[in-house]
Protein backbone atom coordinates (compact mmCIF):
# COMPACT_ATOMS: atom_id res chain seq x y z
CA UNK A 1 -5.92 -56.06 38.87
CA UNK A 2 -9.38 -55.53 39.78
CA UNK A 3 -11.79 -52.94 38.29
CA UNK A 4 -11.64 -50.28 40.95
CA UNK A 5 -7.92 -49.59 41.05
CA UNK A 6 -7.36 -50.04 44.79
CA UNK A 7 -3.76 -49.40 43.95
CA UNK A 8 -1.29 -51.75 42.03
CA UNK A 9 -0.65 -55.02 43.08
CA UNK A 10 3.18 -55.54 42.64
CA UNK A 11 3.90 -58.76 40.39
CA UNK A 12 4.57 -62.41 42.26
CA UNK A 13 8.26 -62.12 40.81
CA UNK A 14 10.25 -61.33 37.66
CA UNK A 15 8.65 -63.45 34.99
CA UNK A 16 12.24 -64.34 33.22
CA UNK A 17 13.49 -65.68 37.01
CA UNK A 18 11.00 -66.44 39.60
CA UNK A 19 13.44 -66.71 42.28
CA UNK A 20 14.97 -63.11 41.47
CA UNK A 21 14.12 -60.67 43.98
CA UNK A 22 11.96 -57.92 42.95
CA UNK A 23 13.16 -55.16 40.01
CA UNK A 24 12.45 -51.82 40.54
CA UNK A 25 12.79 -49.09 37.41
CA UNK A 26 12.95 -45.51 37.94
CA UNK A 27 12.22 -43.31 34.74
CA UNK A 28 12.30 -39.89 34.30
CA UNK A 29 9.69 -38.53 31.77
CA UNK A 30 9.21 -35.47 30.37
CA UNK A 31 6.21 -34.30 28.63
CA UNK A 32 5.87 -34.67 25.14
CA UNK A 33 7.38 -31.66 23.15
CA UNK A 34 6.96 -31.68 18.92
CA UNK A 35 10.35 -32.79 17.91
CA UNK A 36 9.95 -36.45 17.54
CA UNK A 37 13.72 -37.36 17.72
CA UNK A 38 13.88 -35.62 20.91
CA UNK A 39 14.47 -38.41 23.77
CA UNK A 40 11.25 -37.95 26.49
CA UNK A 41 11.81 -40.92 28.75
CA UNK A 42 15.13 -41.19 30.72
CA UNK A 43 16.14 -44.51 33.15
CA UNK A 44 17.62 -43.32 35.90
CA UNK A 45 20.50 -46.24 36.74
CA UNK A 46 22.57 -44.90 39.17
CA UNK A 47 19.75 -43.98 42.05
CA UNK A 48 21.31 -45.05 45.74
CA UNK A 49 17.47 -44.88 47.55
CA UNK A 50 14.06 -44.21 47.03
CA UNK A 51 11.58 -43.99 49.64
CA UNK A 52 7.53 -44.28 48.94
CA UNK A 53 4.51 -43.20 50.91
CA UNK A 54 0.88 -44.44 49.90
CA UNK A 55 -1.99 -43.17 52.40
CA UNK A 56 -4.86 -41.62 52.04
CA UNK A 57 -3.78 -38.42 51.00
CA UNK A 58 -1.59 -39.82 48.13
CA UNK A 59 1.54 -41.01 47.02
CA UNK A 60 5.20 -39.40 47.55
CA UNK A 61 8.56 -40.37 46.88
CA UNK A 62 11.83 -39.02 48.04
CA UNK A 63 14.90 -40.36 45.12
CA UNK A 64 18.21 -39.59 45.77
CA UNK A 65 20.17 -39.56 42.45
CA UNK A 66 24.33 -38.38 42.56
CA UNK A 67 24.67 -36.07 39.37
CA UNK A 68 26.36 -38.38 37.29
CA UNK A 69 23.57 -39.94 36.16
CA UNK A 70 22.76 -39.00 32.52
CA UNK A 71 18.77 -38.52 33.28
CA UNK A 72 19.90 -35.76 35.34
CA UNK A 73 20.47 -33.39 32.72
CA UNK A 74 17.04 -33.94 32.15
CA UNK A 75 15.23 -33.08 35.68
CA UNK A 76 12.49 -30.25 35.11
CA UNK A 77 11.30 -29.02 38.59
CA UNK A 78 7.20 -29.08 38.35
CA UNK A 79 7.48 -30.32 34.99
CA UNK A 80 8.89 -34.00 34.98
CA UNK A 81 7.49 -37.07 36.21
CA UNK A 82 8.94 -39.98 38.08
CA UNK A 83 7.50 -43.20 37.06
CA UNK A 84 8.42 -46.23 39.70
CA UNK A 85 7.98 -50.05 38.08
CA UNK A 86 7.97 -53.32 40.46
CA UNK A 87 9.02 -56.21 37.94
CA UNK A 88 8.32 -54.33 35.43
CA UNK A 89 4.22 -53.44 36.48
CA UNK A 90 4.13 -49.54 37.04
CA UNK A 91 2.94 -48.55 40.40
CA UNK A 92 3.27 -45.11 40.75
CA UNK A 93 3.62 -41.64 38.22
CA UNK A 94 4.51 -38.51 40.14
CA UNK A 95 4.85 -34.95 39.32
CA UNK A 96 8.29 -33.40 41.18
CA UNK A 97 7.94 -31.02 43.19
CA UNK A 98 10.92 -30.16 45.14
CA UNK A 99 14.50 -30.51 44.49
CA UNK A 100 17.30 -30.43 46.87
CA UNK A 101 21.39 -30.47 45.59
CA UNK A 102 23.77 -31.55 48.79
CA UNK A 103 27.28 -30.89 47.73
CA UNK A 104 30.28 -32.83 49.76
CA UNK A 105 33.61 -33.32 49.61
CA UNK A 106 33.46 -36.39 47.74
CA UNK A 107 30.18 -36.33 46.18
CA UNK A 108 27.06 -34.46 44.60
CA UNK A 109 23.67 -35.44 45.52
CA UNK A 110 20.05 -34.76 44.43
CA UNK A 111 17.29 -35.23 46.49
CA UNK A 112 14.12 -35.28 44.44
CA UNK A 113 10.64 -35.55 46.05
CA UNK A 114 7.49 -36.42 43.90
CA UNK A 115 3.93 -36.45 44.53
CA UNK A 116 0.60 -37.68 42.36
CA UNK A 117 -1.77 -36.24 40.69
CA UNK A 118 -4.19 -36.11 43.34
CA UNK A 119 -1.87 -34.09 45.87
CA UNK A 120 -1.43 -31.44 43.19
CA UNK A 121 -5.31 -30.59 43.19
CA UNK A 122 -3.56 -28.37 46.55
CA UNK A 123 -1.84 -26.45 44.10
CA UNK A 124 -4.92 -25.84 42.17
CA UNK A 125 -7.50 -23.06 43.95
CA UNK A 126 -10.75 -22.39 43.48
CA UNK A 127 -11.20 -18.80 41.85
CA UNK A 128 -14.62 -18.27 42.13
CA UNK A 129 -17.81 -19.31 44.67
CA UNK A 130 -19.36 -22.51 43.60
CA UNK A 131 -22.89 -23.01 45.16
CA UNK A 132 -24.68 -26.70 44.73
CA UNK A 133 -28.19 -26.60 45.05
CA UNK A 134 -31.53 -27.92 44.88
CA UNK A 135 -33.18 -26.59 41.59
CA UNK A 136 -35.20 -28.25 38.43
CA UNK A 137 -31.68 -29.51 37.09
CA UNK A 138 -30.40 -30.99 40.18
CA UNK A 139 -33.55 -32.40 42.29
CA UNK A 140 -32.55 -33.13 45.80
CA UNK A 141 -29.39 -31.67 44.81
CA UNK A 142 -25.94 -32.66 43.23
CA UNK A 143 -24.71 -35.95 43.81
CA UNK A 144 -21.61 -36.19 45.86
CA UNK A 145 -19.57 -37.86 42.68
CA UNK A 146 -20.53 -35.48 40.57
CA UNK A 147 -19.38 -32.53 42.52
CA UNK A 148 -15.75 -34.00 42.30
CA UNK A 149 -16.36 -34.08 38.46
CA UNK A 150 -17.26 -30.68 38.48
CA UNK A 151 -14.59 -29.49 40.52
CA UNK A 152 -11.51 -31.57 38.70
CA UNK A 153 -12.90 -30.24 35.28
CA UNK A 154 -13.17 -26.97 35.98
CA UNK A 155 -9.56 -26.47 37.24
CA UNK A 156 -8.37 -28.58 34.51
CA UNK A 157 -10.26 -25.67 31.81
CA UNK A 158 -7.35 -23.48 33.11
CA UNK A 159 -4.59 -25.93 32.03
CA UNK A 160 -5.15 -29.65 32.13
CA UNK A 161 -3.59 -31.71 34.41
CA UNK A 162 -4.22 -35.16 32.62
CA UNK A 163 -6.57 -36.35 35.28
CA UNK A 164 -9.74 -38.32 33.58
CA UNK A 165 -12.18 -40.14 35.80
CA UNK A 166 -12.29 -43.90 36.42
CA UNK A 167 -15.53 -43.77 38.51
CA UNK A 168 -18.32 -42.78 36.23
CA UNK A 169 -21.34 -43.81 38.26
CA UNK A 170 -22.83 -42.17 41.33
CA UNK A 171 -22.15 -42.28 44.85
CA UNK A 172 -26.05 -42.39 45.60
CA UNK A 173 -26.15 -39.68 47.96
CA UNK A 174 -26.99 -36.01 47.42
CA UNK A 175 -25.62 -33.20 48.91
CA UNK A 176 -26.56 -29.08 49.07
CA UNK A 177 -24.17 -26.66 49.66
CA UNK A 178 -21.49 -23.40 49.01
CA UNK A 179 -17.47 -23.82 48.59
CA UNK A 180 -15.72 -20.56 48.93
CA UNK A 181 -13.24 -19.24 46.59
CA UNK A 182 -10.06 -19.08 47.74
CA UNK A 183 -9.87 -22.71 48.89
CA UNK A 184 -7.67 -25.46 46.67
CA UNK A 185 -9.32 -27.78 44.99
CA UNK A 186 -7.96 -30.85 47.06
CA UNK A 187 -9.37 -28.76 49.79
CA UNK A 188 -13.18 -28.50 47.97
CA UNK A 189 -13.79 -32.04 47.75
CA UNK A 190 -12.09 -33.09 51.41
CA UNK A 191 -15.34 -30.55 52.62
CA UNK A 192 -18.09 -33.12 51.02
CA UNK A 193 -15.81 -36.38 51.00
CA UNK A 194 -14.49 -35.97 54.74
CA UNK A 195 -17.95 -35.99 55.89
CA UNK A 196 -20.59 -38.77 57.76
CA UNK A 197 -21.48 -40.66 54.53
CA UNK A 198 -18.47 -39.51 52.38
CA UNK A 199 -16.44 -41.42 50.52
CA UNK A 200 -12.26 -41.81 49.53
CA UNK A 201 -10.72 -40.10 46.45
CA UNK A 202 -7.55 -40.83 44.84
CA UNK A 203 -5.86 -40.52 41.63
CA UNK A 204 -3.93 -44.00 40.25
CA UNK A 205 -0.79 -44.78 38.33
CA UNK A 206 -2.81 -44.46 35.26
CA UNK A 207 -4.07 -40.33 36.21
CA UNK A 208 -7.66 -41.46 36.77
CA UNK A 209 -9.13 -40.26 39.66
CA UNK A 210 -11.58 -42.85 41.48
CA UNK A 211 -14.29 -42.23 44.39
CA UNK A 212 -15.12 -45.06 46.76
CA UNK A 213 -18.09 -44.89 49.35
CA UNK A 214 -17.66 -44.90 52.40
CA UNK A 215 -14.44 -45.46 52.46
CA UNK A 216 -11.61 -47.18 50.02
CA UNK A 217 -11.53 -50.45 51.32
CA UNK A 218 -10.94 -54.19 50.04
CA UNK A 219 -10.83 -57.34 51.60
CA UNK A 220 -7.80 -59.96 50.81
CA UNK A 221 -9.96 -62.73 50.21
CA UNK A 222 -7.72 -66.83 49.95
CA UNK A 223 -10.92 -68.56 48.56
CA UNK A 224 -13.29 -68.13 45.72
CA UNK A 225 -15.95 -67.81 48.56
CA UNK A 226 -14.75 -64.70 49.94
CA UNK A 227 -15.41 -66.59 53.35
CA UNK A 228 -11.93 -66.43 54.30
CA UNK A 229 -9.01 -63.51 54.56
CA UNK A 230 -5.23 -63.77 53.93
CA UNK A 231 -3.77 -63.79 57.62
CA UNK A 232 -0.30 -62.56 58.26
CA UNK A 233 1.69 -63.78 61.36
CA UNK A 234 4.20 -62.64 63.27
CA UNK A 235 7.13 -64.81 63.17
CA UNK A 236 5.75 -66.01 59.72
CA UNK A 237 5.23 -63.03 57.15
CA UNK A 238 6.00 -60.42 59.77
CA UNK A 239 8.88 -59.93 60.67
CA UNK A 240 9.05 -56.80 63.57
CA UNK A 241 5.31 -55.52 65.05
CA UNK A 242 4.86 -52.80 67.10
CA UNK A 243 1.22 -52.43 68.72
CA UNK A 244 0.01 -48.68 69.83
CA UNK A 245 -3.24 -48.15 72.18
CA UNK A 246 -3.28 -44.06 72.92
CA UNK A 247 -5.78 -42.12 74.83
CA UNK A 248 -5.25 -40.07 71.32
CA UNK A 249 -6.83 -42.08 69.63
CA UNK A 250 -10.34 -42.14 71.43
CA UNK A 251 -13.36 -39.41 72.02
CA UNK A 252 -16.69 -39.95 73.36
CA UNK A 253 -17.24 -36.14 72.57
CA UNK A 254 -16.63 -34.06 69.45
CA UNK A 255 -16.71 -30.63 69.01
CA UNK A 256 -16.35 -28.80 65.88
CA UNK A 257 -15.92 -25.35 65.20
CA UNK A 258 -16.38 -23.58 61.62
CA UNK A 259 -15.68 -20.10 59.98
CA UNK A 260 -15.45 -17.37 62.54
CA UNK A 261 -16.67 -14.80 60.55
CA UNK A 262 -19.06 -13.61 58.26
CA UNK A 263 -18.93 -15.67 54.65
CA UNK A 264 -20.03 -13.88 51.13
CA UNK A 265 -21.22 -15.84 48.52
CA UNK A 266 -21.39 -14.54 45.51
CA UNK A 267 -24.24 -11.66 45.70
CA UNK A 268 -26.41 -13.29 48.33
CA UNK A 269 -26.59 -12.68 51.75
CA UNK A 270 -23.68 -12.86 54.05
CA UNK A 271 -23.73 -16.13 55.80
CA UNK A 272 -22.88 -15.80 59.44
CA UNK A 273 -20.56 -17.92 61.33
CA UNK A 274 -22.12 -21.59 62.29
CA UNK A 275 -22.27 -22.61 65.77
CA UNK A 276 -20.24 -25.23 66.43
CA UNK A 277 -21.16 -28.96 66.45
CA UNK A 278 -20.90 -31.61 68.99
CA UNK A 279 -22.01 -34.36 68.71
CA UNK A 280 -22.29 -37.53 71.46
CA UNK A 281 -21.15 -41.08 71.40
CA UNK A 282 -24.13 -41.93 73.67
CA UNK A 283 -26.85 -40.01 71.31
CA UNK A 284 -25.32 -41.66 68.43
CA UNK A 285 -26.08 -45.06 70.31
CA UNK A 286 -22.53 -45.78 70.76
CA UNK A 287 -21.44 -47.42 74.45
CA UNK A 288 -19.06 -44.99 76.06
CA UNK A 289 -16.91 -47.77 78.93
CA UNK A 290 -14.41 -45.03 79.10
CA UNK A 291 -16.23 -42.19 80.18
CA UNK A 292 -16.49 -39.13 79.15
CA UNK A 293 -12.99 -37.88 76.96
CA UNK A 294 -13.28 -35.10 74.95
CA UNK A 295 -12.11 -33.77 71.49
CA UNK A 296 -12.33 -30.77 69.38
CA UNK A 297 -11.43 -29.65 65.70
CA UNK A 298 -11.49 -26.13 63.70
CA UNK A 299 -12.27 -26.19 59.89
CA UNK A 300 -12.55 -22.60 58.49
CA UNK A 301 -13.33 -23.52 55.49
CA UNK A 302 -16.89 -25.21 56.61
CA UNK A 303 -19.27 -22.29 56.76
CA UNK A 304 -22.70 -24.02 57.76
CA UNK A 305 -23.87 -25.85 60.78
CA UNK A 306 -25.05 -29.08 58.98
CA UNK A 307 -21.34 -29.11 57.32
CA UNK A 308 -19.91 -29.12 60.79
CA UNK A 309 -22.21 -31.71 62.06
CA UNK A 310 -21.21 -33.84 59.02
CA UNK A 311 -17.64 -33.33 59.85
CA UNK A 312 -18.33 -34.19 64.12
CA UNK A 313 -19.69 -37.50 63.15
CA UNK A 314 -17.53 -38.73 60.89
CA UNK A 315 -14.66 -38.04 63.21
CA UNK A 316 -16.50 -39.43 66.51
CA UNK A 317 -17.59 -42.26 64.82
CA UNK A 318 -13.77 -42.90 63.93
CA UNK A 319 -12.72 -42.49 67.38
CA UNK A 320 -15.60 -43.88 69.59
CA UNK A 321 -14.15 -47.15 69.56
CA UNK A 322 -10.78 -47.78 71.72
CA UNK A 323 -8.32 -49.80 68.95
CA UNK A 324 -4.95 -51.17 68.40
CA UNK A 325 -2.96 -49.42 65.39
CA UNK A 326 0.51 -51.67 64.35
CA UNK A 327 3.13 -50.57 62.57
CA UNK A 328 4.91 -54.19 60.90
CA UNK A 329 7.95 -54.75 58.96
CA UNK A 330 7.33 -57.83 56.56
CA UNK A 331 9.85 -60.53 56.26
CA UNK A 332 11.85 -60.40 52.90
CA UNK A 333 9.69 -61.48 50.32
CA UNK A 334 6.42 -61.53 51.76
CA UNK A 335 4.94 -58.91 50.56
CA UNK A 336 4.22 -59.49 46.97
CA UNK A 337 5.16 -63.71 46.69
CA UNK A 338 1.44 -63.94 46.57
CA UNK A 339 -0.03 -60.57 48.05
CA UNK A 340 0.98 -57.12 48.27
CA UNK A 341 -1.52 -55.26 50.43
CA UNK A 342 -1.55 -51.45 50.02
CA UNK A 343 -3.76 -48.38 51.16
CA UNK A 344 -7.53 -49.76 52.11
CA UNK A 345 -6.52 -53.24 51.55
CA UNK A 346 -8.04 -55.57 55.29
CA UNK A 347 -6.78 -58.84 56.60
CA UNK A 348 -6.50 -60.67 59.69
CA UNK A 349 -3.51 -60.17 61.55
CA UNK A 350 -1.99 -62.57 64.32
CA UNK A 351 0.43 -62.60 66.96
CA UNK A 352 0.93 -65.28 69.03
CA UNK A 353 3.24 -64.32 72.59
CA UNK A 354 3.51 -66.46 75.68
CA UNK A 355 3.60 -63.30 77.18
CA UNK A 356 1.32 -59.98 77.55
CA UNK A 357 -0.11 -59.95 74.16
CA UNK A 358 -2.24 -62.33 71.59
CA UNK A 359 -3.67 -60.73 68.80
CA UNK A 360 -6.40 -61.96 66.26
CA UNK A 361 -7.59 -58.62 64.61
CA UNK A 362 -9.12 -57.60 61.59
CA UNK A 363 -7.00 -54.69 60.43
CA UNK A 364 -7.02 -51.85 57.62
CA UNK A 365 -4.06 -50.72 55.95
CA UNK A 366 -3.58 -46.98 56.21
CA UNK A 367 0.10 -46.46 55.24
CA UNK A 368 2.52 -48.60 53.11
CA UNK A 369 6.31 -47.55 53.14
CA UNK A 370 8.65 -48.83 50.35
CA UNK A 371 12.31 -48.33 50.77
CA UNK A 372 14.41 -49.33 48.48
CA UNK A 373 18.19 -49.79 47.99
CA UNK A 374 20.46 -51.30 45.46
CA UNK A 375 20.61 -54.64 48.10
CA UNK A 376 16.91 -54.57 48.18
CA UNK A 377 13.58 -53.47 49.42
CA UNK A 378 11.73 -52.86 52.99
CA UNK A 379 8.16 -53.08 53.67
CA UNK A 380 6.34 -51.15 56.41
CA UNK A 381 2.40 -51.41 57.06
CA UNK A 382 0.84 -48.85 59.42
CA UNK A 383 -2.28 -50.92 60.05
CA UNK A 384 -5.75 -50.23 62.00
CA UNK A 385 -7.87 -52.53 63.52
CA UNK A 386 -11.32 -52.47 62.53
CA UNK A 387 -14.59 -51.15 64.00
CA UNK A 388 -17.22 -53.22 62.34
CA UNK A 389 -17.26 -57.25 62.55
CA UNK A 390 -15.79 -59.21 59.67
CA UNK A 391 -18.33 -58.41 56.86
CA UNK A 392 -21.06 -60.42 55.15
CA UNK A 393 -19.55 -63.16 53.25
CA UNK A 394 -20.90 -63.30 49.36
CA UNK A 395 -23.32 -66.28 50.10
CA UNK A 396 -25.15 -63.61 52.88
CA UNK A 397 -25.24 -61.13 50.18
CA UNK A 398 -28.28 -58.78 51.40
CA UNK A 399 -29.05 -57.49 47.94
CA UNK A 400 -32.50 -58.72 45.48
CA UNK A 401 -31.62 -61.13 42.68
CA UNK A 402 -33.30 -60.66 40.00
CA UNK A 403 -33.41 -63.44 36.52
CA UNK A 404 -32.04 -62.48 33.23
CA UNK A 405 -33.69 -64.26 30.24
CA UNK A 406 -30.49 -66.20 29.93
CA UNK A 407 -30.60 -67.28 33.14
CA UNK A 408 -27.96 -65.13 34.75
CA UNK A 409 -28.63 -64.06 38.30
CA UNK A 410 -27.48 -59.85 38.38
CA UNK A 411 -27.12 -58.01 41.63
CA UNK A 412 -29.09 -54.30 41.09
CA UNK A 413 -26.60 -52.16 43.17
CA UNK A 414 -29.54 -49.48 43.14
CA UNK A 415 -31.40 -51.86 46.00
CA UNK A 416 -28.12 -53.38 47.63
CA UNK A 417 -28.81 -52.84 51.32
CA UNK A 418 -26.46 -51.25 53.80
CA UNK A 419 -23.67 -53.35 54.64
CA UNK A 420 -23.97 -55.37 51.57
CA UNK A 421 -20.38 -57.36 50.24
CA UNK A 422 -20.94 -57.43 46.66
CA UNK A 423 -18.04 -58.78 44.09
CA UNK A 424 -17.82 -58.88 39.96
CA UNK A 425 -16.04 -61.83 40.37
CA UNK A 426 -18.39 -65.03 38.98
CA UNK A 427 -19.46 -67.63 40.51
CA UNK A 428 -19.84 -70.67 38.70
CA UNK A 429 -21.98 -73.12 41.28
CA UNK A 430 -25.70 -73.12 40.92
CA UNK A 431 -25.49 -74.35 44.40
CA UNK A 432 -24.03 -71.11 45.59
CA UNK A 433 -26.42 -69.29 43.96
CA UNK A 434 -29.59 -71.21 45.34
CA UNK A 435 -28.10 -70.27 48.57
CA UNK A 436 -27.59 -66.88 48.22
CA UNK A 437 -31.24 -66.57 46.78
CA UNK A 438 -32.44 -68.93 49.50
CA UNK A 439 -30.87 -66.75 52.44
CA UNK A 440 -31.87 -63.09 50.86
CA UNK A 441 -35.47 -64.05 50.66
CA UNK A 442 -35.52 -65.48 53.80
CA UNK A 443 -34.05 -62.17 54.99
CA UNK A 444 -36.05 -59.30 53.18
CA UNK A 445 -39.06 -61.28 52.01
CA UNK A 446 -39.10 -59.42 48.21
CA UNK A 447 -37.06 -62.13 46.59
CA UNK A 448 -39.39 -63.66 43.62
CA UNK A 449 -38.13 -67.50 43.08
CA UNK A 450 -38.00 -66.81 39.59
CA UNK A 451 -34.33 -67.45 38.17
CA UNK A 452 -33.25 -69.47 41.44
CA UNK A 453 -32.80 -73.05 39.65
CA UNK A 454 -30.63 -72.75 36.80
CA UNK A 455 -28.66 -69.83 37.31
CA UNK A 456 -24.72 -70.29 36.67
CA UNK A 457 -23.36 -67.07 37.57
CA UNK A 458 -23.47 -64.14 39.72
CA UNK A 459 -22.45 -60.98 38.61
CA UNK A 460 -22.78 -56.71 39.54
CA UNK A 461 -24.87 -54.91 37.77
CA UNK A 462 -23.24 -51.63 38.09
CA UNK A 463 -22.77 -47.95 36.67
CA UNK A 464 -19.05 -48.75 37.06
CA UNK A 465 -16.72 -51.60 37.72
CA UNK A 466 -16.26 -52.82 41.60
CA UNK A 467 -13.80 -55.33 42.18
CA UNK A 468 -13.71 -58.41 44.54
CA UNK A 469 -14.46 -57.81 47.69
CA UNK A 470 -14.66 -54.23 48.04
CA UNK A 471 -17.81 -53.10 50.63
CA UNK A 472 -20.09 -51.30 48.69
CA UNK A 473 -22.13 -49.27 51.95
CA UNK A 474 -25.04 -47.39 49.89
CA UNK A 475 -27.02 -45.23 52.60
CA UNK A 476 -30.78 -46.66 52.09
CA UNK A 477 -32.29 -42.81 53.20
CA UNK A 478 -30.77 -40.80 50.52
């Protein structure tokens, strides 16, 4: 696993038999009451399917169970969790939420559908106006990170939900601004992390909720050089492909619309509605070869102008580029014999047809679908291809270097320019490192040579762990 939990890798295989196919375990567990004879965790055996979703707005599951399983007894709707376990690595907790009994002739059913901790923040509402601004405590105002913080912890002073934080740092951008009460919280931090320069959220297996920026996103790297990707083939690791270009999914014009009335904040002045926002591929300095195609949005909840202007961008910049989305089924056993891409994870993807189609893109995965039976399991990648060129390899890394007195060569993520590809992951080759030094000081002329013979290693210097590969975009203005 990497620092930043990306989401769980599964395991190669079964550690007592590598040739087994992959074990799944499905526990129920209830939360921990004061009699400490009392049973808490409960296998669930007899389960005929289970069905996961991971994409950006969480995790859910959909078990179907018949009665007779013992754990049954057990089921507390909105209290329980459902813990799922590839090969014995947990990859998923989940509160229920719903329950559904089908009764037949022959048989009694229960449907149970789960979601994480980061989907139940919509269940959670903000009860009172929260305003973020610019004052002697806060200079510039509140960091975007820290907002999330503020929000998570002060639904959790109600009654704690068990979320704690795995990012710590900051997300190096600061924001001003009002959320309404009235709003959930899930809601609250989609307004500042849906935004141009916003970030991903999510909560992991583990209940900690991390905060990427711009986006969660990690490249599948098959060297130590992070010079080349894992590529998946159809025919080879892919089994069925299905390639999608819609009108849908393109706009050279956004328009976005706000509240329509009237907002009071607290005792302050009512804040009228915002005019709309559109914004323009071509004043963004993006080509437009289609035209002119049009798109527009309503967000109540955004109740100033710069909000919805925030909001236009970040979807036009999203759709001003005409790209291929693929759903794939993987061939049995590929995913997880050496990698098991989820949510954010990018690699190259290839198709090779004497026909119509060849395909060599770079692609993002936004959905990963696990079904599972008793005879096995199915993988299904929604993928997107990428906007931006294959990034910076680590030996272009456009950050300063800076010597330790040991002679260890740290990245400062407070100077990492935009674009950078930074990784935790050592590098043990003073050649490399020369290189890399070499290269950066060629490119931004502040390099000192100090530290450049010698050095061994390569490491972040950060506020919080990163993990191999993951772009690291840090806006230079803010």
């Amino acid at each position: 696993m990497s620092d930043i939990d990306v989401g769980v890798l599964a395991t190669l295989s079964d550690p007592l038999d590598p040739q087994a196919p992959p074990w799944w375990d499905v526990v129920l567990k209830n939360p921990d009451i004061p009699d400490p004879f009392q049973i808490r965790e409960y296998v669930i055996t007899d389960w005929m399917s289970v069905s996961i979703t991971y994409n950006f707005d969480g995790i859910t599951a959909e078990i179907q169970v018949p009665t007779q399983d013992p754990a049954m007894r057990f089921l507390r709707q909105l209290v329980s969790d459902i813990t799922l376990s590839r090969n014995r690595v947990l990859q998923c907790r989940l509160r229920v939420v719903d329950v559904k009994d089908t009764f037949t002739a022959e048989d009694h059913i229960v449907t149970i559908t789960a979601q994480d901790y980061g989907q139940l923040l919509a269940r959670r509402v903000l009860f009172d106006d929260k305003s973020y601004d610019d004052d002697t405590n806060h200079p510039g105002g509140w960091d975007q990170f820290d907002i999330v913080r503020n929000l998570v912890s002060y639904t959790q002073n109600f009654q704690s939900l068990g979320i704690t934080f795995g990012t710590t740092g900051l997300s190096g951008r600061k924001v001003t601004g009002d959320l309404q009460r009235g709003q959930s919280i899930r809601d609250a931090i989609n307004v500042i992390a849906r935004v141009e320069n916003g970030f991903d959220w999510w909560v992991d297996q583990n209940m900690k909720l991390w905060m990427q920026r711009p986006r969660r996103a990690r490249h599948l790297w098959v060297n130590s050089l992070m010079t080349e990707r894992m590529t998946w083939k159809w025919g080879v690791q892919v089994r069925e492909l299905q390639c999608d270009s819609a009108a849908s999914e393109y706009a050279s014009v956004v328009m976005v619309i706000g509240a329509t009335a009237a907002t009071q904040i607290g005792n302050r002045k009512p804040i009228p509605p915002p005019d709309p926002a559109i914004v323009r591929a071509s004043a963004l300095g993006i080509p437009t070869p289609f035209g002119r195609w049009e798109r527009t949005y309503s967000y109540q909840d955004i109740i100033r102008h710069d909000g919805l202007l925030a909001k236009a961008k970040h979807i036009l910049k999203d759709l001003s580029s005409m790209r291929c989305t693929y759903s794939i089924t993987t061939e049995p056993g590929a995913w997880g014999s050496q990698y098991a891409p989820t949510v954010g994870d990018i690699f190259d993807l290839v198709v090779e047809s004497p026909n119509r189609t060849n395909v060599h893109d770079v692609v993002r995965v936004e959905e990963l679908k696990i079904a599972l039976t008793p005879d096995g399991e199915v993988i299904t990648l929604a993928l997107r291809a990428e906007i931006e060129s294959p990034p910076i390899p680590l030996l272009d890394l456009a950050a300063p270097l800076a010597a330790q007195p040991d002679g260890e060569v740290t990245v400062d993520l407070d100077t990492v320019e935009h674009g950078a590809t930074v990784a935790s992951a050592h590098l043990s080759i003073t050649e490399q490192v020369v290189r890399i030094m070499a290269d950066i000081e060629d490119r931004t002329g502040v390099l000192e040579r100090t530290g450049r013979v010698g050095a061994d290693e390569v490491q972040v210097s950060a506020d919080e762990p990163t993990n191999p590969g993951v772009e690291l975009w840090y806006d230079t203005d803010a």
